[in-house]
PDB file of N, CA and C in Angstrom:
ATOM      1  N   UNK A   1      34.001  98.627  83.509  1.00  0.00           N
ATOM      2  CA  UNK A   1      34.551  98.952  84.813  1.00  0.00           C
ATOM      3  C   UNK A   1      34.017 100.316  85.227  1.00  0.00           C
ATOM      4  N   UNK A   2      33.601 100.534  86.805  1.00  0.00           N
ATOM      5  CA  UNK A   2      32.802 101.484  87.100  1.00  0.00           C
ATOM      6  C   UNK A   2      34.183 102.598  87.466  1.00  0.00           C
ATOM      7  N   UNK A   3      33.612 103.734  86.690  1.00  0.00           N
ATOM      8  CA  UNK A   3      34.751 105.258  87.060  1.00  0.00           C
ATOM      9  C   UNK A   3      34.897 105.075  88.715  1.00  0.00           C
ATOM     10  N   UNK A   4      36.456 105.580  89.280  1.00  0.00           N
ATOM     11  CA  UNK A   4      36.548 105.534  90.336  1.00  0.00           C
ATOM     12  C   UNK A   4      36.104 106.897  91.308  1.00  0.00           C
ATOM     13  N   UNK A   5      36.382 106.616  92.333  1.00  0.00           N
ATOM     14  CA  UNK A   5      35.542 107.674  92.904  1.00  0.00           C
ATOM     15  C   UNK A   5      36.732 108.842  92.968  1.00  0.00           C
ATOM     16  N   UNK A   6      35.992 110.431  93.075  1.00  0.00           N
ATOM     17  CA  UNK A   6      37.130 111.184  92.496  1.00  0.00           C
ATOM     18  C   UNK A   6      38.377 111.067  93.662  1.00  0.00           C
ATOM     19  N   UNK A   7      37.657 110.850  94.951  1.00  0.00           N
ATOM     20  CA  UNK A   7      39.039 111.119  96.147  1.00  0.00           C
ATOM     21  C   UNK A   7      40.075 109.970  95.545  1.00  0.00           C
ATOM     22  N   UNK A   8      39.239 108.856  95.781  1.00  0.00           N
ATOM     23  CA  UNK A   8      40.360 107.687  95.343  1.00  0.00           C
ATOM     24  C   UNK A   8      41.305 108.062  94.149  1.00  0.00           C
ATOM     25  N   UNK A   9      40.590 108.591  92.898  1.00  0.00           N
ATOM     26  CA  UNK A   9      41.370 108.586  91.900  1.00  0.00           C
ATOM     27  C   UNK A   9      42.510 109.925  91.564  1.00  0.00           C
ATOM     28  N   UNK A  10      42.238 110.859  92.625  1.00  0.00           N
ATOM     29  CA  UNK A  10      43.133 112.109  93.075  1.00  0.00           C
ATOM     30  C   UNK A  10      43.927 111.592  93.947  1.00  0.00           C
ATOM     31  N   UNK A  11      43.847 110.684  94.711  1.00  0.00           N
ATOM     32  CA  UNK A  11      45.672 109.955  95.796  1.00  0.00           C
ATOM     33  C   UNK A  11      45.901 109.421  94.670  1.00  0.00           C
ATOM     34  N   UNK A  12      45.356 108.289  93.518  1.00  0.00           N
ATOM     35  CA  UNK A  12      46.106 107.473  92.658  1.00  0.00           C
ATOM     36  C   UNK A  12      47.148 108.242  92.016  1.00  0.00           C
ATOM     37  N   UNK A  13      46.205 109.478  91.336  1.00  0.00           N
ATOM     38  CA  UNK A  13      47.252 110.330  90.696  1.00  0.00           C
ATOM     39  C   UNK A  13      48.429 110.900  91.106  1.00  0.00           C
ATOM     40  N   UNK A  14      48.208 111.510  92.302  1.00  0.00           N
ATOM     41  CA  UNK A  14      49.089 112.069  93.261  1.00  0.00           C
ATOM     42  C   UNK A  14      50.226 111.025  93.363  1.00  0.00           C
ATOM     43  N   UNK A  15      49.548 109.977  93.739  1.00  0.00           N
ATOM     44  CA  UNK A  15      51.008 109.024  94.111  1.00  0.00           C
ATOM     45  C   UNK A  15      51.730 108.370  92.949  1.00  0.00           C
ATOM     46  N   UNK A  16      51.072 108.427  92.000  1.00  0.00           N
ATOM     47  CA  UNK A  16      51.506 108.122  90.294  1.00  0.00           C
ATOM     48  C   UNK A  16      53.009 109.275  90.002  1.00  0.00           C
ATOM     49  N   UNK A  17      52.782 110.354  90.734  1.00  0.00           N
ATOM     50  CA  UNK A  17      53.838 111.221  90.614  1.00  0.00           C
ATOM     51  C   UNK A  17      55.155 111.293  91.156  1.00  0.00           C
ATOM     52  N   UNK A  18      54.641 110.419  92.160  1.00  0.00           N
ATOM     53  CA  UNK A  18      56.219 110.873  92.996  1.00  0.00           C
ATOM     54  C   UNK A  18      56.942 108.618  92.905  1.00  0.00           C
ATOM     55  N   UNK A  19      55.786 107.899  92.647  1.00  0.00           N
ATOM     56  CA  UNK A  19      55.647 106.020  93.321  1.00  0.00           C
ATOM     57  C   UNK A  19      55.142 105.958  91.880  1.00  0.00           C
ATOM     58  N   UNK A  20      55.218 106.067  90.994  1.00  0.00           N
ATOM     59  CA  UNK A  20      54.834 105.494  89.523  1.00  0.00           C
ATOM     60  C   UNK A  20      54.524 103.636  89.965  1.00  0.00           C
ATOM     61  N   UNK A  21      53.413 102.857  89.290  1.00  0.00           N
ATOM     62  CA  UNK A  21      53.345 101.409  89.516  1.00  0.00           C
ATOM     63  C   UNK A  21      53.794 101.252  88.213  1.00  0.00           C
ATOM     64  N   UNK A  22      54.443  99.760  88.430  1.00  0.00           N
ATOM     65  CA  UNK A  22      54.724  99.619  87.313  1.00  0.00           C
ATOM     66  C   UNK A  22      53.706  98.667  86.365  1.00  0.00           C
ATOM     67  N   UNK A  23      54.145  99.128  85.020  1.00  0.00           N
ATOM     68  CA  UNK A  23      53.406  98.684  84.103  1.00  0.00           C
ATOM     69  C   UNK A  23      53.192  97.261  83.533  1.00  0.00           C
ATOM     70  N   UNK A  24      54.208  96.730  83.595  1.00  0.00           N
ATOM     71  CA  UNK A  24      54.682  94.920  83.117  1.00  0.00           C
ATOM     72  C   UNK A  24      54.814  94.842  84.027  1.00  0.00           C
ATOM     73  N   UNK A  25      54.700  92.916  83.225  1.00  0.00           N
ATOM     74  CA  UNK A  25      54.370  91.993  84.020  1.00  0.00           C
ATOM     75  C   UNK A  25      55.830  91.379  84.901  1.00  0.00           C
ATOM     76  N   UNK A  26      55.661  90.308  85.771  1.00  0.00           N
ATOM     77  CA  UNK A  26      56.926  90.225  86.356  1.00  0.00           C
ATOM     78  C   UNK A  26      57.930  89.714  85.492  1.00  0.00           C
ATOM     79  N   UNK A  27      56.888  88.937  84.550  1.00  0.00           N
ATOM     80  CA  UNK A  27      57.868  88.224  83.585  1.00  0.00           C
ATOM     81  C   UNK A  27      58.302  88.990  82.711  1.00  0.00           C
ATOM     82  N   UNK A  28      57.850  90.277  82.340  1.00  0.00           N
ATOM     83  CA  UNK A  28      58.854  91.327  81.666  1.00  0.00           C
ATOM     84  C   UNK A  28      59.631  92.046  82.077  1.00  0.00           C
ATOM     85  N   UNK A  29      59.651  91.821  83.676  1.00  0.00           N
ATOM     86  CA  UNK A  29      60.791  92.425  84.272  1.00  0.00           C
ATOM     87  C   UNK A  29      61.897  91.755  84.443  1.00  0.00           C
ATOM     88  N   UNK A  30      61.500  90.353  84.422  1.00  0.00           N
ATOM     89  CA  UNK A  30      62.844  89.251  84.695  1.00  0.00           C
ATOM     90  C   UNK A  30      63.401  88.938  83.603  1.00  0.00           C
ATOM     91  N   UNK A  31      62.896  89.212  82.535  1.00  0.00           N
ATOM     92  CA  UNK A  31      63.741  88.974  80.979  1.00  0.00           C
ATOM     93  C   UNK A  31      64.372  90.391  80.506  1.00  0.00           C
ATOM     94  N   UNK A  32      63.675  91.389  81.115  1.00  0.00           N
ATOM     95  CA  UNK A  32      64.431  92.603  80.556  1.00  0.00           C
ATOM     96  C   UNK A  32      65.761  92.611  81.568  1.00  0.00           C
ATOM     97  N   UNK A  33      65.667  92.303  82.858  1.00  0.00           N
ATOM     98  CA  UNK A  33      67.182  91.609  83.658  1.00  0.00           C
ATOM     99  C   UNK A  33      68.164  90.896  83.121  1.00  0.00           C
ATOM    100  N   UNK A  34      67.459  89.907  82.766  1.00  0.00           N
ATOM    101  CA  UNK A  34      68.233  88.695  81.530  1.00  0.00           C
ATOM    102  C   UNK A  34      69.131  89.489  80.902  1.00  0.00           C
ATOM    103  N   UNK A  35      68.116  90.170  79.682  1.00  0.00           N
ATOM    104  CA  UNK A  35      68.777  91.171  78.802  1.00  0.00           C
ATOM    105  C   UNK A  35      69.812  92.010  79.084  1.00  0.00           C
ATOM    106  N   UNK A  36      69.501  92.571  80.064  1.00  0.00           N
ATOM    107  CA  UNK A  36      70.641  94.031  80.419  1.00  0.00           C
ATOM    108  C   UNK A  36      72.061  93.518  81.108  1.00  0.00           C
ATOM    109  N   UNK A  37      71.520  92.451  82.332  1.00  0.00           N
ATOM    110  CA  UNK A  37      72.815  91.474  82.407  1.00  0.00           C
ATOM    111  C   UNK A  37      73.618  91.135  81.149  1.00  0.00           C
ATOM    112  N   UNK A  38      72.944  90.554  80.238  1.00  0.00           N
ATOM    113  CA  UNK A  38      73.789  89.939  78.930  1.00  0.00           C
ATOM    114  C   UNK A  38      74.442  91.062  78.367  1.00  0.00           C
ATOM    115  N   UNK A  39      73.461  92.150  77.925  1.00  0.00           N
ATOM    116  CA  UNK A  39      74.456  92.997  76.919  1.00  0.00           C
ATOM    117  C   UNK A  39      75.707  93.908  77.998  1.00  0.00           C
ATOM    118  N   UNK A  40      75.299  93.806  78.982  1.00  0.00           N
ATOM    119  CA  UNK A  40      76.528  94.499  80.096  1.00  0.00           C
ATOM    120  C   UNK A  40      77.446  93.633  80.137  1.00  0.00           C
ATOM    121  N   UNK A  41      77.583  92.289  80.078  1.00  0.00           N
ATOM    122  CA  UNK A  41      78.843  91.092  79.674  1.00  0.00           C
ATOM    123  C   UNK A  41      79.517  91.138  78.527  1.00  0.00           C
ATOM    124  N   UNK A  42      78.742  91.151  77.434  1.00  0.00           N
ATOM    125  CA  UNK A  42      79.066  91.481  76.004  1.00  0.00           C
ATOM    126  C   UNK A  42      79.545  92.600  76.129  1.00  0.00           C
ATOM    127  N   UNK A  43      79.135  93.871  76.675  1.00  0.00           N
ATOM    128  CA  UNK A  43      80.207  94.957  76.425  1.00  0.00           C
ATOM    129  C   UNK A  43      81.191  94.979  77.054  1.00  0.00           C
ATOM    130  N   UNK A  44      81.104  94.466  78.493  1.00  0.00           N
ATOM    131  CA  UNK A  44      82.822  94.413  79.609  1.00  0.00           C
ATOM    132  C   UNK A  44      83.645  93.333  78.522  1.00  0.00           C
ATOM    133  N   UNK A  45      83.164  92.423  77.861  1.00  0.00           N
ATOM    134  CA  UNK A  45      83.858  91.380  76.891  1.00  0.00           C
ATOM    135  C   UNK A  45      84.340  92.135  76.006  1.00  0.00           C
ATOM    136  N   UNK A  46      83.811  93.162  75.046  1.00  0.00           N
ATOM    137  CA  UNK A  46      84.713  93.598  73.882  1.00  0.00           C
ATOM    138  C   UNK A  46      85.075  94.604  74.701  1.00  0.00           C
ATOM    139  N   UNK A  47      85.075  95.606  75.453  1.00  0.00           N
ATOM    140  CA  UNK A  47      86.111  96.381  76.574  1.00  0.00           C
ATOM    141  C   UNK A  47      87.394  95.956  76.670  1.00  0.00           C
ATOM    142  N   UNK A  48      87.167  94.926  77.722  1.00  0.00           N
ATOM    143  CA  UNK A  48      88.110  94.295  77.853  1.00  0.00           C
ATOM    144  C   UNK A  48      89.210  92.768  77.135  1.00  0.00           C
ATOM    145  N   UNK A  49      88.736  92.858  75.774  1.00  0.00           N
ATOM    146  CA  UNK A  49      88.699  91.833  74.559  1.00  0.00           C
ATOM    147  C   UNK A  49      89.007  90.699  75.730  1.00  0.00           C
ATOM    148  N   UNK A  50      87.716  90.321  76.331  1.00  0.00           N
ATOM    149  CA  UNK A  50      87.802  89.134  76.370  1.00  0.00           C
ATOM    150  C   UNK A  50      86.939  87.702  75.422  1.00  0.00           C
ATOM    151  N   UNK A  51      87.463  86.988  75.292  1.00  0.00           N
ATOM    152  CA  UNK A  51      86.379  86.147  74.372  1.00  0.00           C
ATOM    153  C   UNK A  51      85.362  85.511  75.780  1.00  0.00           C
ATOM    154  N   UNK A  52      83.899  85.256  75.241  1.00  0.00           N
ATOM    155  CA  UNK A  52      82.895  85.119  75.988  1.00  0.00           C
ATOM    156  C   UNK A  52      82.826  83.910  75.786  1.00  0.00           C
ATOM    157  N   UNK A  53      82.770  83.016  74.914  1.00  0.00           N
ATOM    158  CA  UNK A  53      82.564  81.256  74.594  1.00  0.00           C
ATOM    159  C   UNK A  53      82.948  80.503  75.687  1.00  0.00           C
ATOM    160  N   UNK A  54      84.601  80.863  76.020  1.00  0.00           N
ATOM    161  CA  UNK A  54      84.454  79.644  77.282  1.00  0.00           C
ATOM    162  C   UNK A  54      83.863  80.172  78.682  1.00  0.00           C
ATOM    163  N   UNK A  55      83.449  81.594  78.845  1.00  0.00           N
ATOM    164  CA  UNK A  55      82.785  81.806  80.129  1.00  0.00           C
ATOM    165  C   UNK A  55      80.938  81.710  80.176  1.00  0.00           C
ATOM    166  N   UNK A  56      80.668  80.912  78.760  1.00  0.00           N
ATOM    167  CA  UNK A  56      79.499  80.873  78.383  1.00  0.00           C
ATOM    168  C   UNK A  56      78.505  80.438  79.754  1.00  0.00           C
ATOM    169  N   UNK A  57      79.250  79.267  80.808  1.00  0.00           N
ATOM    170  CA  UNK A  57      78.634  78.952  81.738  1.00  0.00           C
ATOM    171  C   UNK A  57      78.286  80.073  83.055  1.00  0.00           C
ATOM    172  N   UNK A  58      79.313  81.319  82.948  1.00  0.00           N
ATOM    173  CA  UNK A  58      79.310  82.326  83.834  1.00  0.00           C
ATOM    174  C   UNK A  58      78.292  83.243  83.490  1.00  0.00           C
ATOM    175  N   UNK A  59      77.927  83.388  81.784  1.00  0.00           N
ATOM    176  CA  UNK A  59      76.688  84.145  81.638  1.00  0.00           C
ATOM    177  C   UNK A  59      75.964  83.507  81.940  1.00  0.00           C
ATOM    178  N   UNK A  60      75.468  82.004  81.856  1.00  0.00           N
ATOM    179  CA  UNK A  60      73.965  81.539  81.460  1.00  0.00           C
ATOM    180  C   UNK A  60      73.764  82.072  83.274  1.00  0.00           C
ATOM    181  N   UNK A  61      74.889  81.904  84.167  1.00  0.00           N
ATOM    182  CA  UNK A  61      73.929  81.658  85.478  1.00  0.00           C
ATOM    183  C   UNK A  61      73.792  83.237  85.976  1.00  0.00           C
ATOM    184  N   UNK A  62      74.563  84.357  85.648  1.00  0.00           N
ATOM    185  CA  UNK A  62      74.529  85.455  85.864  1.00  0.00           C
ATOM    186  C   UNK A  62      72.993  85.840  85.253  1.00  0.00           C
ATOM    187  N   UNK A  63      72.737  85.549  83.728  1.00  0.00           N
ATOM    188  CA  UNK A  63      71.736  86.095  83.629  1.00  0.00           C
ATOM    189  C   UNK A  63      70.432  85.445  84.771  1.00  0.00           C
ATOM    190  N   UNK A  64      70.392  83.898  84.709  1.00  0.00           N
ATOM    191  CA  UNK A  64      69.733  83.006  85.280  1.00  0.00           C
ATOM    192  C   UNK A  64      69.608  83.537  86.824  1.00  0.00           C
ATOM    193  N   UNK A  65      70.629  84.389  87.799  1.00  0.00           N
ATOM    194  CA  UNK A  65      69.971  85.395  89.124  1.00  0.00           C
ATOM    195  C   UNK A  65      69.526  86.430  88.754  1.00  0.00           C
ATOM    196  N   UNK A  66      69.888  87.323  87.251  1.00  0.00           N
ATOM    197  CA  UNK A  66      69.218  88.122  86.560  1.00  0.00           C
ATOM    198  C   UNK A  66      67.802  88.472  86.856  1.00  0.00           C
ATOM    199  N   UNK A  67      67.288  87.026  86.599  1.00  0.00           N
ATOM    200  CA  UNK A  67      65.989  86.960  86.218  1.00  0.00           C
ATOM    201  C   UNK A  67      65.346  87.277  87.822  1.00  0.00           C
ATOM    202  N   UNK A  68      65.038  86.799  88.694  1.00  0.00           N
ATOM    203  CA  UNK A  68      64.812  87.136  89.858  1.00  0.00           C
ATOM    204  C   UNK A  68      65.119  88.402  90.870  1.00  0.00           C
ATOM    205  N   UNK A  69      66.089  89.352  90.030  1.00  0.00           N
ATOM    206  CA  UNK A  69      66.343  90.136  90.370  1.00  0.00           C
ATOM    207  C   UNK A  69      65.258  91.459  89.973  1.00  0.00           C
ATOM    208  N   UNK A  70      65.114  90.870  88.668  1.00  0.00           N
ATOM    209  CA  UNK A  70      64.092  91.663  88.380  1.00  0.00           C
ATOM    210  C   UNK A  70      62.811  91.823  88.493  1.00  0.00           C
ATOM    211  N   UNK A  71      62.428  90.278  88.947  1.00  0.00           N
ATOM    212  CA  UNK A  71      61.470  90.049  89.553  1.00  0.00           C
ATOM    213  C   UNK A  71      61.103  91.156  90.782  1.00  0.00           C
ATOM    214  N   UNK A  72      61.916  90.901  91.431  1.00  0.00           N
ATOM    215  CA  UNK A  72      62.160  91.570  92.593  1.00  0.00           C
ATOM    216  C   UNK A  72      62.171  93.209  92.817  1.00  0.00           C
ATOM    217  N   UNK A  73      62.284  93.379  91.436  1.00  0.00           N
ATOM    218  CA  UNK A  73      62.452  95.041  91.230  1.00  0.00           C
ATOM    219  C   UNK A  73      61.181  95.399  91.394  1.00  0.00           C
ATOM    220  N   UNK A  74      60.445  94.575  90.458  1.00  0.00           N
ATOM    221  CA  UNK A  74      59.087  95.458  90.465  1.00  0.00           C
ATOM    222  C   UNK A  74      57.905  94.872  91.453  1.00  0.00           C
ATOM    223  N   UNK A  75      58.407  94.052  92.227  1.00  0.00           N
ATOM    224  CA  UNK A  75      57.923  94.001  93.224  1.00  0.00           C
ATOM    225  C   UNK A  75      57.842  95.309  94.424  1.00  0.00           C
ATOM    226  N   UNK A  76      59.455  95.510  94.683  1.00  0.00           N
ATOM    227  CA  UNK A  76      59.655  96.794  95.251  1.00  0.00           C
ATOM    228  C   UNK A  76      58.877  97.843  94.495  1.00  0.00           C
ATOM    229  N   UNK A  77      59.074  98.102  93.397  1.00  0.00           N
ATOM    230  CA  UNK A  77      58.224  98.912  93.122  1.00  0.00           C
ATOM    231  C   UNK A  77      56.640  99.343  92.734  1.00  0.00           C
ATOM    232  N   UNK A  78      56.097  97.793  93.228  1.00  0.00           N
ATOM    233  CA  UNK A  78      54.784  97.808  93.327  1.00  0.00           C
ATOM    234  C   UNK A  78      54.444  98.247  94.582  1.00  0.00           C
ATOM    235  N   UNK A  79      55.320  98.204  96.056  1.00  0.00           N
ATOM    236  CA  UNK A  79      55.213  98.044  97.273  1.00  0.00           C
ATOM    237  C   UNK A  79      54.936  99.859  97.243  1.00  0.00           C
ATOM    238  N   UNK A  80      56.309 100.013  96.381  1.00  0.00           N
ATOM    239  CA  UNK A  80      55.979 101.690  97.394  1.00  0.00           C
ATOM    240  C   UNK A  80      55.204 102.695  96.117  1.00  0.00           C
ATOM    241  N   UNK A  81      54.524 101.917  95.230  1.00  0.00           N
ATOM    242  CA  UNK A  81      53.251 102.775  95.021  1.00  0.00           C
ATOM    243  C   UNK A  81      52.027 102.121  95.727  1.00  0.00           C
ATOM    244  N   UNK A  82      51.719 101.049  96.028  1.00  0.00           N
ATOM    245  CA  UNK A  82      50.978 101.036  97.042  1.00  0.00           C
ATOM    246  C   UNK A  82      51.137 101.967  98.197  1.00  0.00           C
ATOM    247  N   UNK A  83      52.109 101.727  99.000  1.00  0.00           N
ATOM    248  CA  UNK A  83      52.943 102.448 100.071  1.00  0.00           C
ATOM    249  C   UNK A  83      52.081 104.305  99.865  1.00  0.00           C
ATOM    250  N   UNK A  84      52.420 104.521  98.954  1.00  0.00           N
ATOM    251  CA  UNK A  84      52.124 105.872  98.631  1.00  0.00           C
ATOM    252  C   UNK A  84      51.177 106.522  98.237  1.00  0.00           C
ATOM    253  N   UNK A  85      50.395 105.173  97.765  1.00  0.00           N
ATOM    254  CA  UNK A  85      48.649 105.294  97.646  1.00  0.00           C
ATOM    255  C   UNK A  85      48.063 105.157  98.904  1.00  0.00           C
ATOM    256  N   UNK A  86      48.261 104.912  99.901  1.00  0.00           N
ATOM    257  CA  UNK A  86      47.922 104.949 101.093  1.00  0.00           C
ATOM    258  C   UNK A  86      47.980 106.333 101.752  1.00  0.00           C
ATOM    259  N   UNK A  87      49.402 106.829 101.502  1.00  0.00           N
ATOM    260  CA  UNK A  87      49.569 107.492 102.587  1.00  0.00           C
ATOM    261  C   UNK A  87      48.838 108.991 101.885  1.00  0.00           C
ATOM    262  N   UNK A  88      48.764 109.323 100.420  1.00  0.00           N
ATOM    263  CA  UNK A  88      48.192 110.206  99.733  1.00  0.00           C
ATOM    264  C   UNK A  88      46.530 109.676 100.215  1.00  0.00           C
ATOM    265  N   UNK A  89      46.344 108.428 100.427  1.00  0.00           N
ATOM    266  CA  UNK A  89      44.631 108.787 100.955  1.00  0.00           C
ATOM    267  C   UNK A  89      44.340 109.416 102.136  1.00  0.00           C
ATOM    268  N   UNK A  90      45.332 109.142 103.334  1.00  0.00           N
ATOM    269  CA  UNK A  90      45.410 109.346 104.498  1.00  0.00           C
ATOM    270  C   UNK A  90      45.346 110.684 104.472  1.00  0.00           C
ATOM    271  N   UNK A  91      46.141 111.388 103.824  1.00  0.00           N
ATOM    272  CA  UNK A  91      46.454 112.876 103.623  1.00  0.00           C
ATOM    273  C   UNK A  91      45.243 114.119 102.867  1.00  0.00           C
ATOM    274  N   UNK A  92      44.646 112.760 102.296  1.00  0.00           N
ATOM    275  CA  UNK A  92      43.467 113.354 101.628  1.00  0.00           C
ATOM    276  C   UNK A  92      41.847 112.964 102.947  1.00  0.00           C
ATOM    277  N   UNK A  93      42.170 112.352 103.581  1.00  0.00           N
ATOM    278  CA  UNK A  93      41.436 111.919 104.905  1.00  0.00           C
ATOM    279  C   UNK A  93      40.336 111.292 104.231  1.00  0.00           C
ATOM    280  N   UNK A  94      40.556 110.020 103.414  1.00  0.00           N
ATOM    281  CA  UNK A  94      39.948 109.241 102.438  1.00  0.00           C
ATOM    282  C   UNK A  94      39.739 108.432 103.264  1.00  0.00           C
ATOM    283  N   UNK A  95      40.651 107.868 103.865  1.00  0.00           N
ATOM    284  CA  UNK A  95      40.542 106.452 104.420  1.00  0.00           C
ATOM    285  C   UNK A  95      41.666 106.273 106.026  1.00  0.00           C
ATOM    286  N   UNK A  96      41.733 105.450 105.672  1.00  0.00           N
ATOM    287  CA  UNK A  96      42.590 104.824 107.686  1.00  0.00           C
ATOM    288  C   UNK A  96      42.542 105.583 108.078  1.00  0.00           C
ATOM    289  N   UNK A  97      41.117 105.151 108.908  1.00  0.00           N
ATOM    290  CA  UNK A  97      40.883 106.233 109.811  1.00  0.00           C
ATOM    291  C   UNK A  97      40.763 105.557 111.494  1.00  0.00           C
ATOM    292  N   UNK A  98      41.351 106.133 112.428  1.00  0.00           N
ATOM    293  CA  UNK A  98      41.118 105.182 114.084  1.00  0.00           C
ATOM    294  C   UNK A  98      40.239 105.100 114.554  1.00  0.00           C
TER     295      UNK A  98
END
Protein backbone atom coordinates (compact mmCIF):
# COMPACT_ATOMS: atom_id res chain seq x y z
CA UNK A 1 0.00 0.00 0.00
CA UNK A 2 1.32 3.37 -1.26
CA UNK A 3 2.29 5.99 1.94
CA UNK A 4 -0.42 8.57 2.03
CA UNK A 5 0.07 11.89 1.05
CA UNK A 6 1.31 14.05 4.02
CA UNK A 7 -1.86 16.68 3.88
CA UNK A 8 -4.22 13.75 3.76
CA UNK A 9 -2.50 11.90 6.46
CA UNK A 10 -2.20 15.21 8.87
CA UNK A 11 -6.47 15.73 8.72
CA UNK A 12 -6.48 11.76 9.35
CA UNK A 13 -4.51 12.34 12.36
CA UNK A 14 -6.02 15.42 13.44
CA UNK A 15 -9.42 13.97 13.23
CA UNK A 16 -8.21 10.59 14.90
CA UNK A 17 -8.05 13.01 17.95
CA UNK A 18 -11.00 14.53 18.61
CA UNK A 19 -13.60 11.40 15.89
CA UNK A 20 -11.37 8.28 16.69
CA UNK A 21 -12.78 5.42 13.73
CA UNK A 22 -13.49 2.62 14.99
CA UNK A 23 -11.49 -0.37 14.96
CA UNK A 24 -13.92 -3.66 14.74
CA UNK A 25 -15.88 -5.04 12.81
CA UNK A 26 -19.73 -4.53 13.01
CA UNK A 27 -19.99 -7.90 14.09
CA UNK A 28 -17.80 -7.12 17.07
CA UNK A 29 -19.76 -4.45 17.92
CA UNK A 30 -23.08 -6.30 17.95
CA UNK A 31 -21.82 -9.16 20.16
CA UNK A 32 -19.94 -6.94 22.48
CA UNK A 33 -23.87 -5.34 22.84
CA UNK A 34 -25.06 -8.88 23.31
CA UNK A 35 -22.52 -9.13 26.03
CA UNK A 36 -22.91 -5.95 28.04
CA UNK A 37 -26.78 -6.24 27.74
CA UNK A 38 -26.41 -9.80 29.36
CA UNK A 39 -24.00 -9.13 32.11
CA UNK A 40 -26.12 -5.76 32.99
CA UNK A 41 -29.29 -8.38 33.49
CA UNK A 42 -27.25 -10.75 35.45
CA UNK A 43 -26.19 -8.03 37.69
CA UNK A 44 -29.83 -6.06 38.10
CA UNK A 45 -30.76 -10.10 38.77
CA UNK A 46 -28.41 -10.73 41.74
CA UNK A 47 -29.12 -6.83 42.87
CA UNK A 48 -32.24 -7.32 42.96
CA UNK A 49 -32.26 -11.39 43.79
CA UNK A 50 -34.22 -11.96 41.10
CA UNK A 51 -33.98 -15.49 39.55
CA UNK A 52 -33.27 -15.10 35.66
CA UNK A 53 -34.53 -18.78 34.32
CA UNK A 54 -38.06 -17.92 33.91
CA UNK A 55 -37.31 -14.40 32.30
CA UNK A 56 -34.87 -16.36 30.08
CA UNK A 57 -37.22 -15.28 27.09
CA UNK A 58 -36.83 -11.42 28.18
CA UNK A 59 -32.98 -11.80 27.89
CA UNK A 60 -32.69 -13.78 24.69
CA UNK A 61 -34.74 -10.79 22.95
CA UNK A 62 -33.15 -7.88 24.92
CA UNK A 63 -29.85 -9.10 23.99
CA UNK A 64 -31.26 -10.08 20.34
CA UNK A 65 -32.09 -5.64 19.89
CA UNK A 66 -28.69 -5.62 21.62
CA UNK A 67 -27.16 -6.73 18.73
CA UNK A 68 -28.28 -4.00 16.29
CA UNK A 69 -27.78 -1.53 18.58
CA UNK A 70 -24.44 -1.95 18.36
CA UNK A 71 -24.36 -2.26 15.09
CA UNK A 72 -25.55 1.00 14.96
CA UNK A 73 -23.01 2.42 17.31
CA UNK A 74 -20.27 2.09 15.20
CA UNK A 75 -21.85 3.06 12.43
CA UNK A 76 -22.41 6.48 14.12
CA UNK A 77 -19.17 6.39 14.87
CA UNK A 78 -17.78 5.71 11.60
CA UNK A 79 -20.01 8.73 10.31
CA UNK A 80 -18.46 11.35 12.46
CA UNK A 81 -14.88 10.34 11.84
CA UNK A 82 -15.54 10.56 8.41
CA UNK A 83 -17.57 13.76 9.23
CA UNK A 84 -14.33 15.07 10.73
CA UNK A 85 -11.98 13.90 8.19
CA UNK A 86 -13.56 16.14 5.95
CA UNK A 87 -13.93 19.00 7.70
CA UNK A 88 -9.99 18.79 9.07
CA UNK A 89 -9.24 18.63 5.12
CA UNK A 90 -11.30 21.59 4.42
CA UNK A 91 -9.46 23.42 7.17
CA UNK A 92 -6.26 22.26 5.92
CA UNK A 93 -7.57 23.60 2.26
CA UNK A 94 -6.86 19.94 1.00
CA UNK A 95 -9.89 19.45 -0.63
CA UNK A 96 -13.84 20.72 -1.18
CA UNK A 97 -13.11 23.20 -2.83
CA UNK A 98 -16.13 25.56 -4.99
Amino acid sequence: MPPMEPHLEKARFAAAGYAPAPEASALAYGMIGMALFSVGMWGAGRFYDVPLIPHLSLIVVGSLIAFPVGIWLRKKRKRRHVDAYQAELVCLGAGCRS
